[in-house]
N, C-alpha and C. Protein backbone atom coordinates (compact mmCIF):
# COMPACT_ATOMS: atom_id res chain seq x y z
N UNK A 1 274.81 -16.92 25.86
CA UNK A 1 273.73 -17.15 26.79
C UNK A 1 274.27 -17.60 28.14
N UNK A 2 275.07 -18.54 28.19
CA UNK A 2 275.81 -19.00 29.48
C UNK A 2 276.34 -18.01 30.15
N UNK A 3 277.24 -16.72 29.38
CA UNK A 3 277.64 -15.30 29.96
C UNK A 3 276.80 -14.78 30.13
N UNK A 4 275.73 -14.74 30.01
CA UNK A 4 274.43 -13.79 30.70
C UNK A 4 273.82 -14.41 31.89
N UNK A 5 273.34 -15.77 31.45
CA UNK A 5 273.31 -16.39 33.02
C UNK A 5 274.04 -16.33 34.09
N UNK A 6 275.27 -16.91 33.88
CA UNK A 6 276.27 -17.01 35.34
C UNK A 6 276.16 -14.93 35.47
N UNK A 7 276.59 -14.05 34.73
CA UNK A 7 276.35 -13.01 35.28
C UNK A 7 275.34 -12.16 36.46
N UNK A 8 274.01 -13.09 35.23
CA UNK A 8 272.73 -12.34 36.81
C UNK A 8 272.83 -13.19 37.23
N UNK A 9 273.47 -14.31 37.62
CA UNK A 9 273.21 -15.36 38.47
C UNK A 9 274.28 -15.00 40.01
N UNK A 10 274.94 -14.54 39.34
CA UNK A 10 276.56 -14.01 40.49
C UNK A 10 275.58 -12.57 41.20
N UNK A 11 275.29 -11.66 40.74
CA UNK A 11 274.52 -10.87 40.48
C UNK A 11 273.41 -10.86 41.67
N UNK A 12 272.50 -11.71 41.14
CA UNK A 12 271.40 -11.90 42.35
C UNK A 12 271.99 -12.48 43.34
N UNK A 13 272.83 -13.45 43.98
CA UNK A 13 273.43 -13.77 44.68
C UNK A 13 274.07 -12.77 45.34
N UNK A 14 275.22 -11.94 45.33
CA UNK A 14 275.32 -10.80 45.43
C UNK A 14 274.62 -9.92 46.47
N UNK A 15 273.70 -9.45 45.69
CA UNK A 15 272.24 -8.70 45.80
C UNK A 15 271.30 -9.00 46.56
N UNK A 16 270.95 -10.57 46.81
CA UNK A 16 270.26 -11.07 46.99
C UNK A 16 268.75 -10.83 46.66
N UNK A 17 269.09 -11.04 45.16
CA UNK A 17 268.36 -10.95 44.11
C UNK A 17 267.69 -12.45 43.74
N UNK A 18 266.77 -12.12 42.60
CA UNK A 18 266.31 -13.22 42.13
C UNK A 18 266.51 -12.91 40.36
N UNK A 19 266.97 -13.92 39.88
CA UNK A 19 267.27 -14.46 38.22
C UNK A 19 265.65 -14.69 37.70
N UNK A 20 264.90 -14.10 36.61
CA UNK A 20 263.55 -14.67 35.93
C UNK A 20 263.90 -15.17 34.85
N UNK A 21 263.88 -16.14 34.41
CA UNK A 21 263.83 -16.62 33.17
C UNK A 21 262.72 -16.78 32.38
N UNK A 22 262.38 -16.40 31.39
CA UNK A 22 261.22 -15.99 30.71
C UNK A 22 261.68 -16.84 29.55
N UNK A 23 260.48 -17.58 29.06
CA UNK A 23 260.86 -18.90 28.29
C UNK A 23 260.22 -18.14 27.20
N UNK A 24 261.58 -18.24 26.19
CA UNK A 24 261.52 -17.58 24.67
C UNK A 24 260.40 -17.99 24.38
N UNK A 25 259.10 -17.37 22.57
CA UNK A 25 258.30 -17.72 22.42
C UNK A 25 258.33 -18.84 21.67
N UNK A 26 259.52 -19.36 21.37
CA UNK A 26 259.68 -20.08 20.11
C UNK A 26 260.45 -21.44 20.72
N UNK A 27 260.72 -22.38 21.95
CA UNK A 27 261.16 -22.66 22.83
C UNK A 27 260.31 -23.46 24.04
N UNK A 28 260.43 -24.93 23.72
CA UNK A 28 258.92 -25.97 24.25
C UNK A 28 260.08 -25.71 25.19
N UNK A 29 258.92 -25.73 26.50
CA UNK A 29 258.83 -25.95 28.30
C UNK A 29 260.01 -26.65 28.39
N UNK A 30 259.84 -27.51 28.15
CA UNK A 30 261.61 -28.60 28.36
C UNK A 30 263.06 -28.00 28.35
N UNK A 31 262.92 -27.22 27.08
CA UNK A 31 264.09 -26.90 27.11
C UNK A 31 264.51 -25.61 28.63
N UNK A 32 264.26 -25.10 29.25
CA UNK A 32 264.34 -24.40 29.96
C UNK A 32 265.11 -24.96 31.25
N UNK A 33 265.05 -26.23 31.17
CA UNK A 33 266.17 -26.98 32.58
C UNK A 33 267.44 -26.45 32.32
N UNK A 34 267.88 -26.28 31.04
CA UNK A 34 269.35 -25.98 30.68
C UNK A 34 269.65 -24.79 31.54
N UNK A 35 268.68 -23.82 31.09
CA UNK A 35 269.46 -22.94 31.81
C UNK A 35 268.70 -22.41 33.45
N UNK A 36 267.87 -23.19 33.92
CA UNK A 36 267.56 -23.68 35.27
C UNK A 36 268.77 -24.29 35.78
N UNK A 37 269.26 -25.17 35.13
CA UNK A 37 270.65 -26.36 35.87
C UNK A 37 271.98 -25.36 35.43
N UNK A 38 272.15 -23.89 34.26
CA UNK A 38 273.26 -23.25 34.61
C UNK A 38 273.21 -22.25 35.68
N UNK A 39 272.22 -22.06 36.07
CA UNK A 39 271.98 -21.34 36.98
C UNK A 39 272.31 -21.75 38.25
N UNK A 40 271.91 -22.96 38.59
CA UNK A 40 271.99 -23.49 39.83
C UNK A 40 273.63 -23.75 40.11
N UNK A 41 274.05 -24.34 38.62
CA UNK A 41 275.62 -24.61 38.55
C UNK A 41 276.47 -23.60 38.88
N UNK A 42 275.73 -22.01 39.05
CA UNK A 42 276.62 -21.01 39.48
C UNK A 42 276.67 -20.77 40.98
N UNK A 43 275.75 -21.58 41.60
CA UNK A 43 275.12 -21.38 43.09
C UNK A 43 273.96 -20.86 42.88
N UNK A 44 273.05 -20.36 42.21
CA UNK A 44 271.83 -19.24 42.44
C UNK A 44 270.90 -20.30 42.93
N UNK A 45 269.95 -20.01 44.18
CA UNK A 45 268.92 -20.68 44.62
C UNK A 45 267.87 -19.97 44.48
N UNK A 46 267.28 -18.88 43.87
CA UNK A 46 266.42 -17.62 43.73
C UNK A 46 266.20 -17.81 42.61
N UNK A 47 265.06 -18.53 41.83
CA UNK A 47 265.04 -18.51 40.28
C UNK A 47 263.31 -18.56 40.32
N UNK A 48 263.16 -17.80 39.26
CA UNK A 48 261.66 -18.07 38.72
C UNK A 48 261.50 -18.25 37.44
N UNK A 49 261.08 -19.28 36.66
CA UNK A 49 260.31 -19.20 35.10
C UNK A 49 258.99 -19.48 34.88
N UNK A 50 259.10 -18.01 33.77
CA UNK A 50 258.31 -17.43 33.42
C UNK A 50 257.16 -18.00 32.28
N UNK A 51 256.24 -18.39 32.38
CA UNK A 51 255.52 -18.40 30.93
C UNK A 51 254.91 -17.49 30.22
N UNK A 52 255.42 -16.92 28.49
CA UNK A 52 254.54 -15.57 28.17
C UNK A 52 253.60 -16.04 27.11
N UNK A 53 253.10 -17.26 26.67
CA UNK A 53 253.53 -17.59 25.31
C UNK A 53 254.23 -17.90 24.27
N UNK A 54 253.84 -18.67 22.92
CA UNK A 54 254.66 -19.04 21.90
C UNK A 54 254.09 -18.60 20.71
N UNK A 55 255.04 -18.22 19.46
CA UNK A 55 254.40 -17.51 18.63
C UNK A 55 254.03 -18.71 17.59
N UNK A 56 252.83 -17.90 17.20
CA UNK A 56 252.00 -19.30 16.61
C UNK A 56 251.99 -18.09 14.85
N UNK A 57 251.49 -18.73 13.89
CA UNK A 57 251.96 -17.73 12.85
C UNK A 57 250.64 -17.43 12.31
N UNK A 58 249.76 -17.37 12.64
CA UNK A 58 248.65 -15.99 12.26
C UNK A 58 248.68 -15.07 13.48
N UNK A 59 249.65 -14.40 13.57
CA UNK A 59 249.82 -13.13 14.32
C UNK A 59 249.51 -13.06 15.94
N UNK A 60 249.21 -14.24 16.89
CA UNK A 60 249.38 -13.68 18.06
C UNK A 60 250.23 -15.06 18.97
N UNK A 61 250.30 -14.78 19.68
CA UNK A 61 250.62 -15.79 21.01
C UNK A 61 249.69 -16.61 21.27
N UNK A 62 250.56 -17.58 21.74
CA UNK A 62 249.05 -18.69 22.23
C UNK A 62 249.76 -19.85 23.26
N UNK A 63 248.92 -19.72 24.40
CA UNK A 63 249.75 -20.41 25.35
C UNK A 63 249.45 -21.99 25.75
N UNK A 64 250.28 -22.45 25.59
CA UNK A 64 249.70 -24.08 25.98
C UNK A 64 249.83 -24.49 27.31
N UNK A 65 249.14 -24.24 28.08
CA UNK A 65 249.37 -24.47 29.53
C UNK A 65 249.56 -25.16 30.26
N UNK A 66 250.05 -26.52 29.45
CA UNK A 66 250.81 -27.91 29.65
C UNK A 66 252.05 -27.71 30.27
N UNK A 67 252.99 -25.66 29.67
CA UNK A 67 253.86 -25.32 29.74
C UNK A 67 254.21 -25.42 31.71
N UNK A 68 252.80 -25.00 31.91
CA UNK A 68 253.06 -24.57 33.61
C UNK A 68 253.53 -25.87 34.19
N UNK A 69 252.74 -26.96 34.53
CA UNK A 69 253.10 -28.15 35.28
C UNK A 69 254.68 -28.87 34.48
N UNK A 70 254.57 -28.51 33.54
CA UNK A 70 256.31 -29.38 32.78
C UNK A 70 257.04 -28.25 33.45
N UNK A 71 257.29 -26.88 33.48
CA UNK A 71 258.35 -26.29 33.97
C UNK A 71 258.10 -26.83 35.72
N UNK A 72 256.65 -26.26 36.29
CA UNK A 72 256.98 -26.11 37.35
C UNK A 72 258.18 -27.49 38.35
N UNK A 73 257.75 -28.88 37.29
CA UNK A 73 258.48 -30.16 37.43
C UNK A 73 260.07 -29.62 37.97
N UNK A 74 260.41 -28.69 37.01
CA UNK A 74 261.76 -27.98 37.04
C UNK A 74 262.44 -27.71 38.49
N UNK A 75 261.44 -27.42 39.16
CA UNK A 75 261.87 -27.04 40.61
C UNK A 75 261.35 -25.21 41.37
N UNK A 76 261.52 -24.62 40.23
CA UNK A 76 261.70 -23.39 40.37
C UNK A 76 260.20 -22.64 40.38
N UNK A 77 259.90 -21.52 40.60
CA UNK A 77 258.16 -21.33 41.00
C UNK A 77 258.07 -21.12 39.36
N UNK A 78 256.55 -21.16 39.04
CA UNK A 78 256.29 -20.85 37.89
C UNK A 78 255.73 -19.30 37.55
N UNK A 79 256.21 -18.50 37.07
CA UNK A 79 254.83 -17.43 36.92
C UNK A 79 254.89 -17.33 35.46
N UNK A 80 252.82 -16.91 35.70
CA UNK A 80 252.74 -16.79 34.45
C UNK A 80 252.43 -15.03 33.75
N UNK A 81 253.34 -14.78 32.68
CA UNK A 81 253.37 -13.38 32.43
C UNK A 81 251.22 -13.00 31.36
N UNK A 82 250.62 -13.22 32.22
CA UNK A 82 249.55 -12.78 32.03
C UNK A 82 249.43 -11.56 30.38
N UNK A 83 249.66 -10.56 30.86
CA UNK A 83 249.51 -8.87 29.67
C UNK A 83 250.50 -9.71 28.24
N UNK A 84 251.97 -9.97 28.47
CA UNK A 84 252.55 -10.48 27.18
C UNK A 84 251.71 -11.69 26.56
N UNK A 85 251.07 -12.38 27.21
CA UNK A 85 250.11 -13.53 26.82
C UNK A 85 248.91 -13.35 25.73
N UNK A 86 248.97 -11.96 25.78
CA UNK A 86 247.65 -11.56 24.84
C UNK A 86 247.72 -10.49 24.21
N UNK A 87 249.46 -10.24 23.67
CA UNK A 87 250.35 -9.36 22.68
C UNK A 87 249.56 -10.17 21.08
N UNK A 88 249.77 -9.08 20.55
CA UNK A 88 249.24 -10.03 18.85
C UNK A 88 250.12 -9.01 18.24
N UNK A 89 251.67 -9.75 17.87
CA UNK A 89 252.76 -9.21 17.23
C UNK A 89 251.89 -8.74 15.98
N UNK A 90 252.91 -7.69 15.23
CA UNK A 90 252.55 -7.70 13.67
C UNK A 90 254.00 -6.71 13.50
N UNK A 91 253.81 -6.23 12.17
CA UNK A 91 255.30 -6.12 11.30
C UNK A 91 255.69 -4.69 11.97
N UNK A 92 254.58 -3.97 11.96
CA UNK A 92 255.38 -2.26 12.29
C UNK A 92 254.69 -2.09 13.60
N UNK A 93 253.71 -2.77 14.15
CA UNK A 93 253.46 -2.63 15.71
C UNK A 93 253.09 -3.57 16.34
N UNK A 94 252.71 -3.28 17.68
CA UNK A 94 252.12 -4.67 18.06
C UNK A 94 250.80 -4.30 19.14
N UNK A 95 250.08 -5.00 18.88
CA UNK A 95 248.46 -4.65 19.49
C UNK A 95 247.96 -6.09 20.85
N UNK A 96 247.36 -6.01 21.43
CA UNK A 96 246.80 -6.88 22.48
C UNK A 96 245.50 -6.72 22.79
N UNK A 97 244.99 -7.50 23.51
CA UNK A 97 244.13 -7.77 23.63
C UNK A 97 243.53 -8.19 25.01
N UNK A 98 243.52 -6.75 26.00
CA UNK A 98 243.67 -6.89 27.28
C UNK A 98 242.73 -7.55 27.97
N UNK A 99 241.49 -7.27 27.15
CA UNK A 99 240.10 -8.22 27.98
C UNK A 99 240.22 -9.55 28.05
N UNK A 100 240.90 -10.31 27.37
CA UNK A 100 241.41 -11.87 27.61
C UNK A 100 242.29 -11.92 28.46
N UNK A 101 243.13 -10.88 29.45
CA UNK A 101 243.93 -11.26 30.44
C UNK A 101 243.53 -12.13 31.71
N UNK A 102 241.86 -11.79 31.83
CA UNK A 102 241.28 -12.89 33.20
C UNK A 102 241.11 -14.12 32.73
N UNK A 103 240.87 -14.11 31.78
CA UNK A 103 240.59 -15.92 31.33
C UNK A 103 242.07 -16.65 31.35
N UNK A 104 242.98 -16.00 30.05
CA UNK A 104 243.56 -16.74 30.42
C UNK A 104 245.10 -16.73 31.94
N UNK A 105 244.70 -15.72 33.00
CA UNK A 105 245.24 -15.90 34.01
C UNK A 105 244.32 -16.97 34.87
N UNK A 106 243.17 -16.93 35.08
CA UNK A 106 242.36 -18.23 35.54
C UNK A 106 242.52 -19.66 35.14
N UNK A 107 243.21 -19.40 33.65
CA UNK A 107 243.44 -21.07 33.59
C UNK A 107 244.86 -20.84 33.76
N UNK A 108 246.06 -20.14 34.02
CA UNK A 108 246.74 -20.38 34.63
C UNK A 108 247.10 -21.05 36.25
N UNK A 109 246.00 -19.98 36.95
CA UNK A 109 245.86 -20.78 38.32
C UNK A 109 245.50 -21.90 38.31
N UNK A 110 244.67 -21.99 37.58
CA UNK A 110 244.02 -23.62 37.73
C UNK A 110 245.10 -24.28 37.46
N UNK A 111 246.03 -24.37 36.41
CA UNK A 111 247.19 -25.31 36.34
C UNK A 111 248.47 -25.39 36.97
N UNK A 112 248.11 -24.39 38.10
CA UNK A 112 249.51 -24.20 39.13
C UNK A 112 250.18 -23.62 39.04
N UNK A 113 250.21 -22.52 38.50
CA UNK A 113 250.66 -21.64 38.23
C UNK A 113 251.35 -20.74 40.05
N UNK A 114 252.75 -20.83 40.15
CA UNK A 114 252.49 -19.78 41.51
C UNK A 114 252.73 -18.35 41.55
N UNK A 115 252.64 -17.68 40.51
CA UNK A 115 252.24 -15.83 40.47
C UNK A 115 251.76 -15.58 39.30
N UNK A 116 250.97 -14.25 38.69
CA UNK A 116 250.54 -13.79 37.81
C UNK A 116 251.68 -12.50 37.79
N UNK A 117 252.05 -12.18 36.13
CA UNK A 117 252.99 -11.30 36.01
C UNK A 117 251.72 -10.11 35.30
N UNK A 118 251.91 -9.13 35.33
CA UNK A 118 250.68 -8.42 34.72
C UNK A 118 251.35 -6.68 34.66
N UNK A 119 251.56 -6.08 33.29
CA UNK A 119 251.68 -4.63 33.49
C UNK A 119 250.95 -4.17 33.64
N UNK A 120 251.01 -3.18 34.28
CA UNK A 120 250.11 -1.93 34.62
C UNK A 120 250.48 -0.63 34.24
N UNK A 121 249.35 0.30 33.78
CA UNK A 121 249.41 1.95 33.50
C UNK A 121 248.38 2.71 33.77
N UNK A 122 249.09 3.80 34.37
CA UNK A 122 247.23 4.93 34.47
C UNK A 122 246.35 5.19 33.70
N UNK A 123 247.08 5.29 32.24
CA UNK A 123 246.70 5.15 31.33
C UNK A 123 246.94 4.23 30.21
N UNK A 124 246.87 3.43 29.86
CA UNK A 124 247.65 2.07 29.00
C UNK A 124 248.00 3.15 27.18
N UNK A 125 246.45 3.67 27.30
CA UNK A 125 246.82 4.35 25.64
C UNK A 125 248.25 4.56 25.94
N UNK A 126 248.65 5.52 26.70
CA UNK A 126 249.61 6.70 26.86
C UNK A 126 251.03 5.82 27.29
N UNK A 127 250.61 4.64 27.07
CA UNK A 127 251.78 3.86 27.53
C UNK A 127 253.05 4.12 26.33
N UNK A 128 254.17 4.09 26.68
CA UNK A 128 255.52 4.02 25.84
C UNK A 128 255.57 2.89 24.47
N UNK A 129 255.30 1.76 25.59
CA UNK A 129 254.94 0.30 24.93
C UNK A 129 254.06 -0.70 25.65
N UNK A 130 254.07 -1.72 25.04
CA UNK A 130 253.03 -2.44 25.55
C UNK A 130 251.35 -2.31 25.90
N UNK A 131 251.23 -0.81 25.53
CA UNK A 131 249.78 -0.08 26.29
C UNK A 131 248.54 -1.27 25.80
N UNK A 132 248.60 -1.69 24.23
CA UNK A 132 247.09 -2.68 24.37
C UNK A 132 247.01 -3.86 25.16
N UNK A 133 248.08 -4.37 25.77
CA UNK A 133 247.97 -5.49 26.56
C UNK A 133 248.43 -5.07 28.23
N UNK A 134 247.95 -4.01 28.19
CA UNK A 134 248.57 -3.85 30.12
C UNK A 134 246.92 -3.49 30.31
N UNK A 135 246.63 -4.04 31.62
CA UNK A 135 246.08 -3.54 33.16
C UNK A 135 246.06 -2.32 33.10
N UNK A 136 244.40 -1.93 32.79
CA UNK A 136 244.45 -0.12 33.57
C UNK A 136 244.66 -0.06 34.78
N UNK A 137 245.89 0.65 35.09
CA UNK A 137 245.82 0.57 36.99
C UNK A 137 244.70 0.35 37.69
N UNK A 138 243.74 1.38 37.47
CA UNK A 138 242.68 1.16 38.25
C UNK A 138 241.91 -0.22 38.06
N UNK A 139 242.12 -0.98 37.49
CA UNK A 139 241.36 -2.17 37.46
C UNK A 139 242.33 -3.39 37.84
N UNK A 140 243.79 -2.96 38.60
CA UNK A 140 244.74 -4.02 39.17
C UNK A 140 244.22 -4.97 40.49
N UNK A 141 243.78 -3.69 41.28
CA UNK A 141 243.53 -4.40 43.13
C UNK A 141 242.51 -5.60 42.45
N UNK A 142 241.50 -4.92 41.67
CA UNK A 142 240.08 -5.84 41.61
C UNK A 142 241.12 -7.17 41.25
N UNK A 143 241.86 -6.75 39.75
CA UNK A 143 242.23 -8.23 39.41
C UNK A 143 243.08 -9.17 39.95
N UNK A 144 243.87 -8.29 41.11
CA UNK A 144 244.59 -9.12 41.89
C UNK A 144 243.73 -9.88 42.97
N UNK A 145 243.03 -9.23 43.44
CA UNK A 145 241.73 -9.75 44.57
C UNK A 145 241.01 -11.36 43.78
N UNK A 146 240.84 -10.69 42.56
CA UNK A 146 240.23 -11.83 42.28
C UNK A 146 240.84 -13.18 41.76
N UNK A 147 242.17 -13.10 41.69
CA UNK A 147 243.28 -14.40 41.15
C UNK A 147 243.22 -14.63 42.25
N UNK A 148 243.71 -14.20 43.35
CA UNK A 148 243.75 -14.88 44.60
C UNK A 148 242.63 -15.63 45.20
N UNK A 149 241.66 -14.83 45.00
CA UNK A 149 240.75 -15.43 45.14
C UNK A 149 239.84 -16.65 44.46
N UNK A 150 240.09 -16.92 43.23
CA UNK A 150 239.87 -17.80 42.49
C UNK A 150 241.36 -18.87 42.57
N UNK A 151 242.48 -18.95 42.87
CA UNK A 151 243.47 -19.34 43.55
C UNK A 151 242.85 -20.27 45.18
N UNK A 152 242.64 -19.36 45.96
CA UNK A 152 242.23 -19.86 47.09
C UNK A 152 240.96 -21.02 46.62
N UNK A 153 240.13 -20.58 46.04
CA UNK A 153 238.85 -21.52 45.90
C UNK A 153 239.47 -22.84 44.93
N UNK A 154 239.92 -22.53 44.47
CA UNK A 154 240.51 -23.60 43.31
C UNK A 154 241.49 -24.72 44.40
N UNK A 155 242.36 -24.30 45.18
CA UNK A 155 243.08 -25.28 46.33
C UNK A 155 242.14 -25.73 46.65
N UNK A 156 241.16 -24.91 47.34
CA UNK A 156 240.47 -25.56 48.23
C UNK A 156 239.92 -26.84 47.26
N UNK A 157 239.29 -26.66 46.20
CA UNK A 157 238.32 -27.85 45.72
C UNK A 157 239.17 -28.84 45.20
N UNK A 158 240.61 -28.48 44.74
CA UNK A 158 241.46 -29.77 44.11
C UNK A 158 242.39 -30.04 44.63
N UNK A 159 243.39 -28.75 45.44
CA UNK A 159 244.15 -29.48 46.61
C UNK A 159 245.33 -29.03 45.46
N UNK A 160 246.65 -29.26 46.02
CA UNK A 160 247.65 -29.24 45.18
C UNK A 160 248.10 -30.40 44.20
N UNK A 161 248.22 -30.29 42.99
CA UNK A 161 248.06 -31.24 42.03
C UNK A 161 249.31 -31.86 42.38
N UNK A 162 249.44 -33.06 41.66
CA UNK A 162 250.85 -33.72 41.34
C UNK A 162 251.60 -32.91 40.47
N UNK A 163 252.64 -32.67 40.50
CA UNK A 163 253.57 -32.11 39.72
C UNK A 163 254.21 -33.12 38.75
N UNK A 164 254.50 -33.38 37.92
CA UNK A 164 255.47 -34.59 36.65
C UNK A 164 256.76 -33.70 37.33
N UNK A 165 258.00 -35.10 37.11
CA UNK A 165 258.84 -35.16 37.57
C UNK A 165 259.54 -34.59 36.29
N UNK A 166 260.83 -33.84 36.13
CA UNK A 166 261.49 -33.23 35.26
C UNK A 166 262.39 -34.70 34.46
């Protein structure tokens, strides 16, 4: 794991790229400084982590959104991967559940969240992978319009929260 970090970490630097760290499902918020602080230990100042969920064991993800404000403590922006959030693993495939992507991206913003990660397809059936949990394209602008916009209204009424210190 440390050889994969310092790699994209040299990498985006480089490039002038950015490193995502996407916090395993199985893997409380906390632990994620480790490799936030090997990252930084390589020089990288370009980092984002990710929240997708944790696997809970009657078959889907389930996000505790306590996750956002403990990482964001971390330093690094938070985003939250919206479409993987509402994957419902199983043994020979895996199915989602795309109409829950606004709810729970709305209570992401609300908890400070600073981007929504979200796939998209023209057609999701026809997708490779991932198709039950992606964004029909055509229904992206609306849903981006409207995070922002429920984003904007949400500052406005609470202001930027306190963050907990790492």
């Amino acid at each position: 794991q440390t050889d994969l970090l310092e790699a994209a970490s040299k990498a985006a630097i480089k490039y002038d790229g950015v490193v995502n760290i996407k916090k395993p499902q199985f893997v409380a918020p906390e632990d994620c400084i480790h490799a936030v602080k090997k990252c930084e230990a390589f020089g990288l100042e370009r980092l984002l982590l990710t929240e997708r969920g944790t696997t809970f064991g009657y078959g889907r993800l389930v996000n505790d959104l306590r996750c956002i404000p403990i990482m964001k403590s971390m330093g690094p922006p938070v985003i939250f991967d919206a479409t993987h959030s509402v994957q419902t693993p199983g043994g020979k495939s895996t199915g989602g559940q795309r109409e829950m992507i606004p709810f729970l991206a709305r209570a992401a913003v609300a908890c400070g969240c600073d981007g929504i990660f979200a796939e998209t397809h023209p057609d999701p059936s026809q997708a490779l992978s991932d198709g039950p949990n992606m964004l029909p394209l055509d229904d992206f602008a609306a849903f981006a319009t409207q995070m922002q916009k429920f984003r904007d209204l949400f500052n406005e009424i609470v202001g930027v929260s306190d963050i907990p210190s790492a």
